[in-house]
Each structure stands twice: as C-alpha cells, then as structure tokens.
C-alpha atoms as a PDB file:
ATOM      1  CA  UNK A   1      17.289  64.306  72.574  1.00  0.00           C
ATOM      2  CA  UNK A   2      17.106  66.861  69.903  1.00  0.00           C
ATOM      3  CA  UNK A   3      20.060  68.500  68.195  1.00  0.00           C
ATOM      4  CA  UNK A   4      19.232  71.645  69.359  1.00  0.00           C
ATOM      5  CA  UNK A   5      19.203  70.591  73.070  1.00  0.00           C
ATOM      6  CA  UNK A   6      22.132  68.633  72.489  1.00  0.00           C
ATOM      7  CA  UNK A   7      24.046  71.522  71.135  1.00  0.00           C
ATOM      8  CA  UNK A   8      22.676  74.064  74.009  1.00  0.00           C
ATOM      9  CA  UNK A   9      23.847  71.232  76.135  1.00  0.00           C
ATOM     10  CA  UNK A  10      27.409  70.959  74.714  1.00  0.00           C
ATOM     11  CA  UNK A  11      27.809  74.574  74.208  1.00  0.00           C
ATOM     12  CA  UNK A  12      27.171  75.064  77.827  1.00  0.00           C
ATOM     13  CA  UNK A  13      29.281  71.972  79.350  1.00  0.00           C
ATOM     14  CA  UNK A  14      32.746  73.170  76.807  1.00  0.00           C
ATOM     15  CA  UNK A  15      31.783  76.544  77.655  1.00  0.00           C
ATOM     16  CA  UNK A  16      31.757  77.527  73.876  1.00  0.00           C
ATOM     17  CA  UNK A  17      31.484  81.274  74.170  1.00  0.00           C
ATOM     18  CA  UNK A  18      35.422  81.287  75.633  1.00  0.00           C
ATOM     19  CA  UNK A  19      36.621  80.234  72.305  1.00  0.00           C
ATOM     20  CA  UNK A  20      39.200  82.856  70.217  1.00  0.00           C
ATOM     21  CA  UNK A  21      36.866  85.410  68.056  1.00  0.00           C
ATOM     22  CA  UNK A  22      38.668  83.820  64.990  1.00  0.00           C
ATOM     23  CA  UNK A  23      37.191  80.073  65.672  1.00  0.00           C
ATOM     24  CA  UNK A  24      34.377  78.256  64.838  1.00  0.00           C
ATOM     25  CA  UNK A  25      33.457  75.978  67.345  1.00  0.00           C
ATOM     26  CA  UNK A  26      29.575  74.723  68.189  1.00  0.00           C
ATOM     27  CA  UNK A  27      26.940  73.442  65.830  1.00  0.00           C
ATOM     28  CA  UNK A  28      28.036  73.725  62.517  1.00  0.00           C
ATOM     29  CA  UNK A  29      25.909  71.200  60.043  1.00  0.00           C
ATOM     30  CA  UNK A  30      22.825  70.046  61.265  1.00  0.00           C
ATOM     31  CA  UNK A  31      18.629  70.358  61.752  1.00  0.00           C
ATOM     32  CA  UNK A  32      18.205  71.420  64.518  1.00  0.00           C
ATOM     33  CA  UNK A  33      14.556  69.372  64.999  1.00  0.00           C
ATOM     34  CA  UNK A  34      16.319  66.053  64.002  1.00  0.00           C
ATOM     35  CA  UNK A  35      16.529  63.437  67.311  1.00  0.00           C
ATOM     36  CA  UNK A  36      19.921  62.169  68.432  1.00  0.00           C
ATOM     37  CA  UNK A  37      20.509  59.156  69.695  1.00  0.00           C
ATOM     38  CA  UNK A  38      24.684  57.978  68.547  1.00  0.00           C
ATOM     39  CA  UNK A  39      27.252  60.407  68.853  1.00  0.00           C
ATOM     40  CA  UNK A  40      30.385  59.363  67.609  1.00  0.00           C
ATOM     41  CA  UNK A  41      33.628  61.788  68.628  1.00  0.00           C
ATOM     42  CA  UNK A  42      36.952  62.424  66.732  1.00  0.00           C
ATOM     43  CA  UNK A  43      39.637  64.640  66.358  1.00  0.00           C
ATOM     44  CA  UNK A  44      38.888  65.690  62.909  1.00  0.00           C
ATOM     45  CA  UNK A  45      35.889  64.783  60.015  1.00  0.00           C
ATOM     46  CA  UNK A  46      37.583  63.027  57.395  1.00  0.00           C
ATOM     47  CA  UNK A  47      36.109  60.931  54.512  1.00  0.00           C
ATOM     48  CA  UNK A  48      37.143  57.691  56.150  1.00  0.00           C
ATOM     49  CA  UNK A  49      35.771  58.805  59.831  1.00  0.00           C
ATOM     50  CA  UNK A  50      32.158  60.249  57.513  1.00  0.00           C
ATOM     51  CA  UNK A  51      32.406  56.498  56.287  1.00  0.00           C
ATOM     52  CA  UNK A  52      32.520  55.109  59.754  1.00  0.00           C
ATOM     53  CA  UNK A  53      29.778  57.418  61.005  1.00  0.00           C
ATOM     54  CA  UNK A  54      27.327  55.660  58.058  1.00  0.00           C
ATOM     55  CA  UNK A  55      28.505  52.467  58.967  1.00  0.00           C
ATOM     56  CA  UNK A  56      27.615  52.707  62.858  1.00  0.00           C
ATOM     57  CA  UNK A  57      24.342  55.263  62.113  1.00  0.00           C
ATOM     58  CA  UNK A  58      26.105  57.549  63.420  1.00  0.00           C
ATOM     59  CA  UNK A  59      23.627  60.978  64.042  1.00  0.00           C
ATOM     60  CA  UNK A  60      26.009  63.906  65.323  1.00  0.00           C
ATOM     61  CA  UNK A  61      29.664  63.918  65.046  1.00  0.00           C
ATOM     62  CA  UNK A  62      31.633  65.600  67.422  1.00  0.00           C
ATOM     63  CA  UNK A  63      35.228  67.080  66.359  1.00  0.00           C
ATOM     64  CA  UNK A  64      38.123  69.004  67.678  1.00  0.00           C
ATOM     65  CA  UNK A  65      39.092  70.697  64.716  1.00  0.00           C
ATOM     66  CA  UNK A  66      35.678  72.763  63.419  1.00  0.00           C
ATOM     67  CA  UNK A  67      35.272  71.122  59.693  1.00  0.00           C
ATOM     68  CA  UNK A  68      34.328  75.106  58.517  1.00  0.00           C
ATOM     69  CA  UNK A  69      36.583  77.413  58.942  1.00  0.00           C
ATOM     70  CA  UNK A  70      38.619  80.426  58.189  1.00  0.00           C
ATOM     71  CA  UNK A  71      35.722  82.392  56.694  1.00  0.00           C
ATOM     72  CA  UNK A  72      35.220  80.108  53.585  1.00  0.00           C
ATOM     73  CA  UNK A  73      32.769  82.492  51.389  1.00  0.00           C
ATOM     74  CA  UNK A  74      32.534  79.602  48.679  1.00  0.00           C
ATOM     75  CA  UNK A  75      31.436  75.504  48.748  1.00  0.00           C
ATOM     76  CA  UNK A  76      33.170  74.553  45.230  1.00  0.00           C
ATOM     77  CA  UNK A  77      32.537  70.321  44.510  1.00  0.00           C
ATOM     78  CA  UNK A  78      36.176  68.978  44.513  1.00  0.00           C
ATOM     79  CA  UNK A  79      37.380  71.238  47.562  1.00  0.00           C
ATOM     80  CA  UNK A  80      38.149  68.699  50.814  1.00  0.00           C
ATOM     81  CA  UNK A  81      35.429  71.037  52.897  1.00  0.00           C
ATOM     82  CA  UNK A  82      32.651  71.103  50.283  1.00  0.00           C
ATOM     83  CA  UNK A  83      32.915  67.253  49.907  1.00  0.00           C
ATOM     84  CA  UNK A  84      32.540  66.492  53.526  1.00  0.00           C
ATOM     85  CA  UNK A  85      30.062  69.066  54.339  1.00  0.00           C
ATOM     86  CA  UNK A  86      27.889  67.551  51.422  1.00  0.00           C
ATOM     87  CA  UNK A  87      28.407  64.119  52.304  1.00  0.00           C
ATOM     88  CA  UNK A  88      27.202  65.369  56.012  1.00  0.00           C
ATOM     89  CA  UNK A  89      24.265  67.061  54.608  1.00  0.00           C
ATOM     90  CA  UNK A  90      23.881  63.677  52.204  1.00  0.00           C
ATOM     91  CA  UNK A  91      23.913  61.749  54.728  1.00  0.00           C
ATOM     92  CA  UNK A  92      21.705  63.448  57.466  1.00  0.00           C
ATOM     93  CA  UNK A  93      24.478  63.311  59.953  1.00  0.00           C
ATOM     94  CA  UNK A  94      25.357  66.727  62.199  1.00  0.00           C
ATOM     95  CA  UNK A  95      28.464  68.276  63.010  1.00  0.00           C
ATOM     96  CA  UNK A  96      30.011  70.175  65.932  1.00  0.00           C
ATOM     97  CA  UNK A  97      33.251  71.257  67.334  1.00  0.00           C
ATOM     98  CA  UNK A  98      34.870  72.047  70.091  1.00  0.00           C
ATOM     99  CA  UNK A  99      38.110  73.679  69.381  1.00  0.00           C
ATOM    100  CA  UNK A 100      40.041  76.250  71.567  1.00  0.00           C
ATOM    101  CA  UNK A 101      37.166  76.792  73.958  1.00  0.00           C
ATOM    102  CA  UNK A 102      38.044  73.173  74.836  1.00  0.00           C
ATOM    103  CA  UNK A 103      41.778  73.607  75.064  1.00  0.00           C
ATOM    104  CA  UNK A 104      40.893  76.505  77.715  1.00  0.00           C
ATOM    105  CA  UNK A 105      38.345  74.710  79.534  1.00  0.00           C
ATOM    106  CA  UNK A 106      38.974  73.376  82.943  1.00  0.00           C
ATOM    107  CA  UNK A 107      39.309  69.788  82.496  1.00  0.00           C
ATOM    108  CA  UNK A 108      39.421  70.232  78.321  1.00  0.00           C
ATOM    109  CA  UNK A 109      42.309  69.241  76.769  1.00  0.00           C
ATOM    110  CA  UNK A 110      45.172  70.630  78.334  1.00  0.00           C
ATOM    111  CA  UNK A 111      44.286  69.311  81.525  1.00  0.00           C
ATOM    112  CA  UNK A 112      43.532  65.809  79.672  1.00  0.00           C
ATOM    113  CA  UNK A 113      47.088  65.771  78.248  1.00  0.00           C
ATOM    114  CA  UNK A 114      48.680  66.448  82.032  1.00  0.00           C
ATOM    115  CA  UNK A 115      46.076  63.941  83.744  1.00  0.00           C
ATOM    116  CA  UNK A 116      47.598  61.177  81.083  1.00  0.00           C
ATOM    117  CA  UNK A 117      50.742  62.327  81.778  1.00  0.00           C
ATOM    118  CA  UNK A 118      50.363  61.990  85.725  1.00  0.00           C
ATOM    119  CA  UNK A 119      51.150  65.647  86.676  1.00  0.00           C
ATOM    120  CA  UNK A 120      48.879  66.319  89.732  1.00  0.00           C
ATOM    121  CA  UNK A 121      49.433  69.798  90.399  1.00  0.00           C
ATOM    122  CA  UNK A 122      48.801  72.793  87.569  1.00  0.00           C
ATOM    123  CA  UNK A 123      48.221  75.990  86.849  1.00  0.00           C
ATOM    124  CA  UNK A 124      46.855  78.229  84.307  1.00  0.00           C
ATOM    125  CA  UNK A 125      49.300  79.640  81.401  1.00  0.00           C
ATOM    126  CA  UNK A 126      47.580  82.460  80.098  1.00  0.00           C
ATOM    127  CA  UNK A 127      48.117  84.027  76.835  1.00  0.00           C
ATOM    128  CA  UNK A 128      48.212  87.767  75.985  1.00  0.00           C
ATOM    129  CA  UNK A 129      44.552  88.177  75.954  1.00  0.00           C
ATOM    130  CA  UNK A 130      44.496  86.305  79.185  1.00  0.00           C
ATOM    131  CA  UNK A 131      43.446  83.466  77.789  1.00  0.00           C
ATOM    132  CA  UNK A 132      43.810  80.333  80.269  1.00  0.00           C
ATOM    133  CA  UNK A 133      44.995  78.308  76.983  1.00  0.00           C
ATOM    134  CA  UNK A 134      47.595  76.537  78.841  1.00  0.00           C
ATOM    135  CA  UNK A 135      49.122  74.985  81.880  1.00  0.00           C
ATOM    136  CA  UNK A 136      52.144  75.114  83.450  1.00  0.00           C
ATOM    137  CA  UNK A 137      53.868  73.197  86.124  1.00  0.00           C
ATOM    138  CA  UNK A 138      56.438  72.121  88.043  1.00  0.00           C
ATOM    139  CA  UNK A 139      59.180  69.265  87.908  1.00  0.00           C
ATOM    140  CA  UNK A 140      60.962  67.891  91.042  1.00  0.00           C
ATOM    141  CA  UNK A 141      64.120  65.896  90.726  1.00  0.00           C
ATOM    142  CA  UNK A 142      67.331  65.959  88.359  1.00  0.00           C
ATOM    143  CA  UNK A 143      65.042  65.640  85.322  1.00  0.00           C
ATOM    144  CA  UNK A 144      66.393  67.163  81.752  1.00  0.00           C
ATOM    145  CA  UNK A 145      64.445  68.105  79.007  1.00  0.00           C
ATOM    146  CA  UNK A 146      65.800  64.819  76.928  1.00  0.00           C
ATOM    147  CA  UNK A 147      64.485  62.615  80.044  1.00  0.00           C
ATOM    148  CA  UNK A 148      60.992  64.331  79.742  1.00  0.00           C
ATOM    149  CA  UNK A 149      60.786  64.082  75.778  1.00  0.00           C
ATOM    150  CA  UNK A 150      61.938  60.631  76.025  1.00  0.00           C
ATOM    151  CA  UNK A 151      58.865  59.933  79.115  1.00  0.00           C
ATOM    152  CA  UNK A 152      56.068  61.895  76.972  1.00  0.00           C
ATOM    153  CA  UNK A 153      57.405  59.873  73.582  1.00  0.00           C
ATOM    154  CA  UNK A 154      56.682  56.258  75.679  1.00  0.00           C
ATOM    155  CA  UNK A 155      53.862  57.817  77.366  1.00  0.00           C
ATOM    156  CA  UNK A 156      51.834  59.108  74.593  1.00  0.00           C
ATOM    157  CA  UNK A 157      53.401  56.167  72.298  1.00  0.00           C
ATOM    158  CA  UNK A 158      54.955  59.025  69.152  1.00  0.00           C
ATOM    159  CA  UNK A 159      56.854  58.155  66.766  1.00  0.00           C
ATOM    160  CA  UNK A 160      59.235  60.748  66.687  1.00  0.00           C
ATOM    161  CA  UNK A 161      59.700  63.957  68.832  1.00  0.00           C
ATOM    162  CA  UNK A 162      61.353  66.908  68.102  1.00  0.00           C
ATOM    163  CA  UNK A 163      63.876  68.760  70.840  1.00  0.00           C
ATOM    164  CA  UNK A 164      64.621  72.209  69.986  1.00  0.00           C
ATOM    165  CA  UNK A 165      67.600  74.349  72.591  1.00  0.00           C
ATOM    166  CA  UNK A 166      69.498  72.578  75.438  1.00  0.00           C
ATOM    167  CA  UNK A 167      68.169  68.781  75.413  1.00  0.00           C
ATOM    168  CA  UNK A 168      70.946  68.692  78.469  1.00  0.00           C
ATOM    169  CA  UNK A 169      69.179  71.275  80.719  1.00  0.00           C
ATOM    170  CA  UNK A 170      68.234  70.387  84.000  1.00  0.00           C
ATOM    171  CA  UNK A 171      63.558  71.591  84.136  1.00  0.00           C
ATOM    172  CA  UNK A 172      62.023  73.144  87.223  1.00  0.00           C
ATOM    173  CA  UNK A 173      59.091  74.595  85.461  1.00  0.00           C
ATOM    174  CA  UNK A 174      57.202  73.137  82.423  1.00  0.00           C
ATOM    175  CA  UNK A 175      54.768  74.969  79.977  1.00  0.00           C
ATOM    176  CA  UNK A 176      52.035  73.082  77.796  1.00  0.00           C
ATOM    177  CA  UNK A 177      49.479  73.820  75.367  1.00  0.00           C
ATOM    178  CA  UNK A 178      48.770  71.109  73.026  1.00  0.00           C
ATOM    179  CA  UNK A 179      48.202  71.540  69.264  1.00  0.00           C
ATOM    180  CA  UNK A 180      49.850  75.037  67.496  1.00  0.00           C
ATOM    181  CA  UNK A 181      50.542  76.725  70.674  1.00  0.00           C
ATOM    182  CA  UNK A 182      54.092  78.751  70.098  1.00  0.00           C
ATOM    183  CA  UNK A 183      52.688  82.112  69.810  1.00  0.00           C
ATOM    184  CA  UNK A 184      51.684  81.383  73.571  1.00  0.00           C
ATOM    185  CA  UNK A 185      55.497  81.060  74.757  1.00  0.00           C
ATOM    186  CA  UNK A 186      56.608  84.308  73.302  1.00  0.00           C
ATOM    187  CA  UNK A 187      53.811  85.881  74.537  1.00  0.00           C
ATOM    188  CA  UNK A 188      53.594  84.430  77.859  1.00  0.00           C
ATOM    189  CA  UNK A 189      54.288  86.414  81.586  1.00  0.00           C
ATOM    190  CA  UNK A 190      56.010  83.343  82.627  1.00  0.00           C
ATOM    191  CA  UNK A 191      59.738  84.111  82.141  1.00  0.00           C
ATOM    192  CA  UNK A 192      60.769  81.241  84.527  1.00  0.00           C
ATOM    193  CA  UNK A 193      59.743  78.509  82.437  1.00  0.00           C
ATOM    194  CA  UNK A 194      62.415  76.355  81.272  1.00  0.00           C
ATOM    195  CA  UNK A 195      60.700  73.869  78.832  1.00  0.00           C
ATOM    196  CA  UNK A 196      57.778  74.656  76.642  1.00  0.00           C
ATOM    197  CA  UNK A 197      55.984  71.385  75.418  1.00  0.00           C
ATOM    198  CA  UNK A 198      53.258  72.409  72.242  1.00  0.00           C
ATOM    199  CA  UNK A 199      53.114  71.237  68.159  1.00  0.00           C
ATOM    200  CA  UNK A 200      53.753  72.342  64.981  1.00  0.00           C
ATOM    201  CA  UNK A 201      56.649  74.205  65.615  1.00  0.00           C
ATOM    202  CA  UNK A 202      57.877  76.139  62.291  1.00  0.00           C
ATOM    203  CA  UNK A 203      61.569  76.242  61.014  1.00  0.00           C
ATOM    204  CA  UNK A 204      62.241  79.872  61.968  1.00  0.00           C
ATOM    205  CA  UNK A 205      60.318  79.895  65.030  1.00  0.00           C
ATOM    206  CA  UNK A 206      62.982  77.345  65.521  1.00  0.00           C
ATOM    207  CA  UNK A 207      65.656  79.639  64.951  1.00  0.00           C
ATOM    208  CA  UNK A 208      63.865  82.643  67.171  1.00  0.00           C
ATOM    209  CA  UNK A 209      63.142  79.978  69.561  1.00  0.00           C
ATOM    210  CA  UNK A 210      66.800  78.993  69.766  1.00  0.00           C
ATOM    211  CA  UNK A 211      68.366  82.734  69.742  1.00  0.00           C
ATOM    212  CA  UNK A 212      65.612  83.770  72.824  1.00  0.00           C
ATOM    213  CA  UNK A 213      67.741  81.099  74.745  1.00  0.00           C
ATOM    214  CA  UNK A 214      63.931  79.123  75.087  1.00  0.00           C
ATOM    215  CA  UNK A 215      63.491  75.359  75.234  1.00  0.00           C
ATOM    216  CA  UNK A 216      60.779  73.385  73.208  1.00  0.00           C
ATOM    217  CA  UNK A 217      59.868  70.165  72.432  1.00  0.00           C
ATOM    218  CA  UNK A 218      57.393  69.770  69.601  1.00  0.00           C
ATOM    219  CA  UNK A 219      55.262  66.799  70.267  1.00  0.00           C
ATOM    220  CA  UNK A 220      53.388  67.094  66.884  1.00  0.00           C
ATOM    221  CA  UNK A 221      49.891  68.847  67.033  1.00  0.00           C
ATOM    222  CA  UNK A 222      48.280  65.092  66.220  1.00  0.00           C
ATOM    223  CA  UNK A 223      50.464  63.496  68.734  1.00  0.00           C
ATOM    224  CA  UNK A 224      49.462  66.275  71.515  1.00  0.00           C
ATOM    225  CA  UNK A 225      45.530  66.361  70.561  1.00  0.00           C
ATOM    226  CA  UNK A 226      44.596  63.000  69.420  1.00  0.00           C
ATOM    227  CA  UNK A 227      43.448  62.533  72.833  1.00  0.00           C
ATOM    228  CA  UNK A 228      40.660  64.715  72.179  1.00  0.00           C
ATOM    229  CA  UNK A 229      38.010  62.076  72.181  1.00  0.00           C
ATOM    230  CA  UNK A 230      39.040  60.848  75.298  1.00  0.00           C
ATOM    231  CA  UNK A 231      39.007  63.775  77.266  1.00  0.00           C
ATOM    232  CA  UNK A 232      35.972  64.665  75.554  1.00  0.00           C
ATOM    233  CA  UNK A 233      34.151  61.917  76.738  1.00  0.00           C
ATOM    234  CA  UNK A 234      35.314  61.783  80.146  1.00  0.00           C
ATOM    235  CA  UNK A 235      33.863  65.046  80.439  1.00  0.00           C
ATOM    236  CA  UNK A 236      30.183  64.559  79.346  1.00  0.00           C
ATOM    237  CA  UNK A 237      29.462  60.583  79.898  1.00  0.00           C
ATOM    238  CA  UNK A 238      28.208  61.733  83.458  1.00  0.00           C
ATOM    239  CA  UNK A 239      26.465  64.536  82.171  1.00  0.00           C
ATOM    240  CA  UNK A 240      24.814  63.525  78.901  1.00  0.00           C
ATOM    241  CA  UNK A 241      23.423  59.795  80.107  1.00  0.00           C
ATOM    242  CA  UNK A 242      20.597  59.573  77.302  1.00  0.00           C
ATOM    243  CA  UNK A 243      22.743  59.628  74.312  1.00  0.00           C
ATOM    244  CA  UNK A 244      25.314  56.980  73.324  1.00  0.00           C
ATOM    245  CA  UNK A 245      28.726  58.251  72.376  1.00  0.00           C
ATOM    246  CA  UNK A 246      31.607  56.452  70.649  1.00  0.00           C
ATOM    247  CA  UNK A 247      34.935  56.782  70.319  1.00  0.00           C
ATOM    248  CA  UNK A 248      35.879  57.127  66.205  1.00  0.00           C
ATOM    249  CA  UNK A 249      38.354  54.451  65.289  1.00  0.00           C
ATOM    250  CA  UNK A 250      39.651  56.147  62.220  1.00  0.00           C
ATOM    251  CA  UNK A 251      41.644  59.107  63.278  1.00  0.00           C
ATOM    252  CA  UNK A 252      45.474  58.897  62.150  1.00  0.00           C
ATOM    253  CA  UNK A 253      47.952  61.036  61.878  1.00  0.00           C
ATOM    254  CA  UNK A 254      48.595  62.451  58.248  1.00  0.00           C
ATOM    255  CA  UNK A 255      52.479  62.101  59.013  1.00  0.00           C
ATOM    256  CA  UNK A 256      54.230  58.807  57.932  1.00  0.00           C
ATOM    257  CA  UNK A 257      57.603  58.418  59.933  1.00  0.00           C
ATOM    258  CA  UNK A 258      60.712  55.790  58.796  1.00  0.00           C
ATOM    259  CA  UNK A 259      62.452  54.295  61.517  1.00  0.00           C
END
C-alpha cells in the first residue's frame, strides 16, 4: 500500500478532522509515493524507538504524540525535533499521529483505558466546545476514591499515583480523560461527578482543585496513555489486513520513581 492510501486510510478510520484546531495529528514526514509494508506504533518518536524502527525496517511510524508541533517556524541541528525529523527523513521512514482526534474517537483511547479497566457501561464527557474528549461513568458498591486509585495502580501496573481531595470519599460517578485532561473538569456540565481520573496535574491546579471541593487522581499522562499502541491496533488490525503492524518495544516513561 502506498503512504498516501495508508494515510487517507488512517485519517478516515481515527477520524482525524475531529482533532482540536491547535493539534497536529495525520501525516506529518513522509513521500507520499513510497510503498508500505511494516508499521511499527508507539506512544511517542524518540531516538531509541527511530533506532528500533531501522533495526526492524520499519517504513511508517505511527505515534500518539504528533513529533511537530506547536507551530515550530525553525528546524535548528541540536533541537530534540530537528534531530528526529532528520533522522526520519535520513532514514526514509514516515511519520503520523494520532493525537486528540484519537482520545475523542469512539473506541480511541479513552474507551481503551475503560475497556482495560473492565467498566462496561460509558458515556461521553464533553468539554466546552463539546468535545466528546472523555468518558464518564458510574461506580456501584461502597467503593472510595483510595480503593479505586489503589485498583487502577495494580491494574495499569504504576509506580506511583497521586490522590488529590478526600481519598476517604465514598464514588458514584467517575470522570476520565487520559493524558493532560484538567481543563476538562473545570469546564465540564457534569457537576455530579465525584472523582476525576486524568494526568499531569499542576501544583496550583492542585490547590484550585482542592478549594472547588473536586476529587482527582493523577495517574501520570504516560501511565494513562501508554496504552496507545494497543488500542491503536485493536482498532485497525481488522481493517488494514495488508500491512504488518508492530507494537514498539521502547516506549518508557521519562519519570524515574524510588520506592
């Protein structure tokens, strides 16, 4: 298959134009005549996953996080983007993303994170464009927010989770977007939520967080997303049968934690 029919393809499956107006996600690096045949999928382009990609002839990679972004107007040698965009181009090997189109989609990443999780039933948690960029949910049982953060820690094997408001509070309703998704809560319709599960939680949204009388537990945007190339290949293996795709072995999480 061709890149460009492999993008069309992708862009139409992840149902790219839903993305935010300030992403980047779809075919990024590439020529668009050149024939794929291995796809390999990660969370993020790195040097060590571009090394892994040589080493298994890798053609396209596909990543969560777009590998240019945030209107860069300059490619500069040294800089972390102009490197691996270089090495891409070096290399022959194509790039695309799928980014918050993905989170949005209807069994994207969200939906991923609740499926591994075991929650059945779901809804959409819309932002305040309407955005269906999360889900929300609800809990049966005498479950507290503690019991759940200790369940998605063994679940989703993290090494540390963060609790942030009454870790003694009995949940009815749950909110999730995975990655950066704060900015959702406080701008969310859904005042009956008790717990709001996301990453990357910053010290004085802690503090507004905590004087709103809200709930959170910050999973860590790697620990809620580095399913990505699961979910992303349990969406297209039955739809894209001609191309091989592989799971990248080298995503980690930047964080180091002592126990």
């Amino acid at each position: 298959m061709l890149l460009k029919d492999l993008a069309n393809s992708l862009d139409r499956i992840t149902e790219k134009d839903s993305q935010y107006a300030w992403d980047n996600s779809g075919l990024l690096v590439g020529d668009l005549s050149k024939k794929i045949r291995k796809v390999l999928v990660t969370l993020e382009i790195t040097p060590d996953v571009l090394q892994e990609a040589e080493e298994k002839d890798i053609d396209l990679i596909v990543s969560h996080h777009p590998i240019i972004f945030s209107g860069k107007k300059k490619l500069v040698v040294g800089s972390d983007t102009f490197d691996v965009v270089y090495e891409l181009i070096r290399l022959g090997i194509a790039a695309y993303a799928t980014h918050t189109n993905f989170d949005m989609l209807h069994n994207g990443l969200n939906d991923y994170f609740l499926d591994v999780w075991g929650v059945q039933d779901r809804e959409i948690l819309s932002d305040e464009e309407g955005k269906p960029i999360g889900r929300v949910f609800s809990v049966y049982g005498d479950n507290t927010i503690l019991d759940i953060a200790k369940h998605i820690k063994d679940i989703f094997k993290l090494p540390e989770i963060r609790i942030i408001g009454d870790k003694f509070k009995k949940v009815t309703k749950v909110g999730v977007v995975t990655g950066s998704g704060i900015d959702v809560l406080f701008g969310s319709d859904y005042k009956e939520i008790d717990l709001f599960i996301t990453g990357d939680v910053k010290y004085h949204q802690a503090h507004d967080i905590l004087q709103k009388g809200k709930n959170v537990i910050d999973a860590g945007h790697f620990g809620t997303e580095n399913i990505f190339p699961d979910a992303f290949l349990s969406l297209v293996k039955n739809k894209i049968t001609e191309i091989e795709f592989i799971k990248s072995e080298m995503d980690v999480n930047p964080f180091q934690y002592l126990e």
